[in-house]
Protein backbone atom coordinates (compact mmCIF):
# COMPACT_ATOMS: atom_id res chain seq x y z
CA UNK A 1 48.70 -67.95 52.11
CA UNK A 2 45.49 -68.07 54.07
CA UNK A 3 42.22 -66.43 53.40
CA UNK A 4 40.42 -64.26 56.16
CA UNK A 5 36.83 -64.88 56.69
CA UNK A 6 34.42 -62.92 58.95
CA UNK A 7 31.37 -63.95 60.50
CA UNK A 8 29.59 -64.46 63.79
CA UNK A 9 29.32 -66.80 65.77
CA UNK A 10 26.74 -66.94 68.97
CA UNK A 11 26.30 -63.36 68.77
CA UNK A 12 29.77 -62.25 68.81
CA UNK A 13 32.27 -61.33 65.46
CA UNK A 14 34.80 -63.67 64.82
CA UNK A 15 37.85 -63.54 62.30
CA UNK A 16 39.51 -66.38 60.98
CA UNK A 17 42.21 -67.09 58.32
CA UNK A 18 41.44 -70.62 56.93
CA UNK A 19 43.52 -72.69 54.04
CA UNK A 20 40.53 -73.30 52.59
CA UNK A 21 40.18 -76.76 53.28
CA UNK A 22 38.56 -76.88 56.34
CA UNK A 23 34.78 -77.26 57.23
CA UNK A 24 32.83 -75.90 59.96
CA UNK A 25 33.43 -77.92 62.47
CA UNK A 26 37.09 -77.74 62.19
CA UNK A 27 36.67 -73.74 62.74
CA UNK A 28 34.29 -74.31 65.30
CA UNK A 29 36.29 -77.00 67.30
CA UNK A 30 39.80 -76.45 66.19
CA UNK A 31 40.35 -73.02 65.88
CA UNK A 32 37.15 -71.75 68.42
CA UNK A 33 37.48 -74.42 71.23
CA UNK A 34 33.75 -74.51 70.67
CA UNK A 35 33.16 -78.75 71.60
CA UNK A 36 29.35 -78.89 71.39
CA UNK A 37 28.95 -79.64 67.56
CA UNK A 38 30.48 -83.31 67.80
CA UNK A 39 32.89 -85.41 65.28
CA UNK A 40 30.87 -88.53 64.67
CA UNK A 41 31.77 -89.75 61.04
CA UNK A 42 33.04 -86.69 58.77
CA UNK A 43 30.33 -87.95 55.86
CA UNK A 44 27.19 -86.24 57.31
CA UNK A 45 25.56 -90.05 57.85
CA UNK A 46 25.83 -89.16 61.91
CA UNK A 47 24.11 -85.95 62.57
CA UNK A 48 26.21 -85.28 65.53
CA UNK A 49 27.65 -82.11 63.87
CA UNK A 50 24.53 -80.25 63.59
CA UNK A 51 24.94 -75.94 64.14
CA UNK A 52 22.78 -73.37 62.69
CA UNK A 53 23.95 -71.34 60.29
CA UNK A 54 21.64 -68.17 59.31
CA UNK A 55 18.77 -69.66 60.72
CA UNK A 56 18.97 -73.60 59.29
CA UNK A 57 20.61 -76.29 60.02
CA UNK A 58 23.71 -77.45 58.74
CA UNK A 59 26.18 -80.12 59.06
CA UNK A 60 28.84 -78.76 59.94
CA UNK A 61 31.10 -81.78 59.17
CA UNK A 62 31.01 -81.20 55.40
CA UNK A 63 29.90 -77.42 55.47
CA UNK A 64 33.04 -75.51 54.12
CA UNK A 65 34.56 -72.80 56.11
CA UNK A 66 34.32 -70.93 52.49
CA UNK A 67 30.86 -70.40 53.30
CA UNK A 68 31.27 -68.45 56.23
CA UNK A 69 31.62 -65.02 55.02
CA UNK A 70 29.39 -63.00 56.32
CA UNK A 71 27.13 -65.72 58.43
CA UNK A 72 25.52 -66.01 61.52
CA UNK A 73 26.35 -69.15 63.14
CA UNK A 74 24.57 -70.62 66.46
CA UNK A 75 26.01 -73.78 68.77
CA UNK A 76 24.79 -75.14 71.73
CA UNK A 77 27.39 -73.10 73.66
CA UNK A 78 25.46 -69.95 72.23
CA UNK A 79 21.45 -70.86 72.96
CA UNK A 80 21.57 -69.77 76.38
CA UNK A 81 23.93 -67.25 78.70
CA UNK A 82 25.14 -70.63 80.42
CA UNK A 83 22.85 -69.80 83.91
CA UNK A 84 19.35 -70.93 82.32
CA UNK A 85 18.83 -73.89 80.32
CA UNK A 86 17.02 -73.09 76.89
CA UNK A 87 13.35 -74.61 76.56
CA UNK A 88 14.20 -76.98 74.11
CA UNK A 89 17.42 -78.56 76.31
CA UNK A 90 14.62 -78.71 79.69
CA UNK A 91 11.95 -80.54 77.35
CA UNK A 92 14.47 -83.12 76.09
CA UNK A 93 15.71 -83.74 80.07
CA UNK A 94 12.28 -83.59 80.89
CA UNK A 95 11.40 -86.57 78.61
CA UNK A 96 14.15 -88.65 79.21
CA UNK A 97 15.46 -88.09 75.71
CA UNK A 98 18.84 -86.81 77.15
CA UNK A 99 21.66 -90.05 78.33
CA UNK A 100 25.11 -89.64 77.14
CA UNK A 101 24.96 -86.23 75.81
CA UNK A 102 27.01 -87.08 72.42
CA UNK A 103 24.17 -86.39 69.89
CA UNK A 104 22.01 -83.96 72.11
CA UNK A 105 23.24 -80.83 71.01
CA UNK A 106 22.63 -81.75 67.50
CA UNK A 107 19.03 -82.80 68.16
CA UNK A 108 18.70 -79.55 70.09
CA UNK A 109 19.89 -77.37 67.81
CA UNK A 110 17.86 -79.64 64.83
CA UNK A 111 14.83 -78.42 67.20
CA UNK A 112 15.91 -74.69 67.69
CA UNK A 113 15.83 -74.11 63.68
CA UNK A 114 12.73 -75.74 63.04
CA UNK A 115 11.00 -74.39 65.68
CA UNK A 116 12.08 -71.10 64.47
CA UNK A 117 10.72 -71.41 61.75
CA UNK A 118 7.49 -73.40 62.31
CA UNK A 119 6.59 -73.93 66.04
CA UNK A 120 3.78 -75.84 65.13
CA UNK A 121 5.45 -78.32 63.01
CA UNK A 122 3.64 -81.24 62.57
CA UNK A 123 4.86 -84.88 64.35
CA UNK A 124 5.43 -85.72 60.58
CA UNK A 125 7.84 -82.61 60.52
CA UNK A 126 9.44 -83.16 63.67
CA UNK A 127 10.26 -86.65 62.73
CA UNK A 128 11.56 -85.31 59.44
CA UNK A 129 14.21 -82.82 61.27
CA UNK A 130 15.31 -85.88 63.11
CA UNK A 131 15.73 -88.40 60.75
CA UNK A 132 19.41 -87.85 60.30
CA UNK A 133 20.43 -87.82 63.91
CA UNK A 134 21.63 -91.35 64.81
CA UNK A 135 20.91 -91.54 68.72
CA UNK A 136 22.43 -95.52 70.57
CA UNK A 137 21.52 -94.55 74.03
CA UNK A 138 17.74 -93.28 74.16
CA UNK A 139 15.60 -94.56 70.87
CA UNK A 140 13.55 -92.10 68.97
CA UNK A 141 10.06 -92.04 71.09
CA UNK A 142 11.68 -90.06 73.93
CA UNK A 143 13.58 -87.24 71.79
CA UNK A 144 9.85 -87.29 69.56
CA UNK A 145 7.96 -86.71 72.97
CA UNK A 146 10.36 -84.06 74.04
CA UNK A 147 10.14 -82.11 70.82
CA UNK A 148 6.79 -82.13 71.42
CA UNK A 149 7.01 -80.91 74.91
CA UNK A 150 9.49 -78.46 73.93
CA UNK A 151 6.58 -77.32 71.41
CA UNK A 152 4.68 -76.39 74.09
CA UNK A 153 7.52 -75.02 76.76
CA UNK A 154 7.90 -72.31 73.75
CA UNK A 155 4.84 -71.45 73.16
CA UNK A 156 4.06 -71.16 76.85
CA UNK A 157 6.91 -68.69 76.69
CA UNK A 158 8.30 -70.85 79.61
CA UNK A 159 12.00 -69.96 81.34
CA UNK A 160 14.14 -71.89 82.77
């Protein structure tokens, strides 16, 4: 017999009756159809699972779905309404820190907490948040310049 969990997830509830084995991104991907957070290696070495859940973020590769009660739980599918792109996603295109799309939502999402929480991090900061995203297609400099950028897209209030 399953257990029930509640939570939300980009804004609206969601019910779900887990085994108990699971982790987050089997609920997110399996049972949600929600594709952003990425499979990459199941160990947390990747980074490509990345969400936010209640305002940090989490791996969602070895986060258990226990855990859930009662969360708030943001993917990339839930930063913007889908028309605009959110500040953080323009900065990264705008720095050329964006190629094959695998491990940007993680980095994004990396962003979106910290920023949340400090939106003047530090480039020592920044670099800190990223450490544990593994990106083969752009190198570090351009995803460091457009966390910077997106710094300043934010707190220019800028929409896109």
């Amino acid at each position: 017999m399953g257990e029930k969990i509640n939570f939300t997830v980009n804004g609206k509830p969601v019910s779900v009756e887990i085994e108990g084995w699971e982790k987050l991104l089997d609920i997110l991907r399996d049972y949600l159809s929600l594709t952003g957070a990425k499979r990459g290696c199941d160990d947390a070495t990747c980074g490509a699972c990345v969400v936010v859940v209640n305002g940090e973020a989490v791996k969602s590769c070895i986060y258990s779905a226990k855990k859930l009660e009662g969360a708030e739980v943001i993917t990339i599918e839930g930063l913007t309404d889908g028309k605009k792109l959110h500040p953080i996603q323009q900065a990264l295109i705008d720095a050329g820190a964006v190629q094959c799309g695998f491990c940007s939502p993680a980095i994004i999402l990396e962003l979106y907490a910290l920023f949340n929480k400090n939106i003047d991090a530090t480039e020592e900061e920044i670099l800190k948040a990223l450490k544990n995203h593994l990106c083969r297609c752009t190198g570090y400099e351009t995803i460091l310049e457009g966390a910077k950028l997106a710094q300043k897209y934010l707190k220019e209030g800028k929409v896109f």
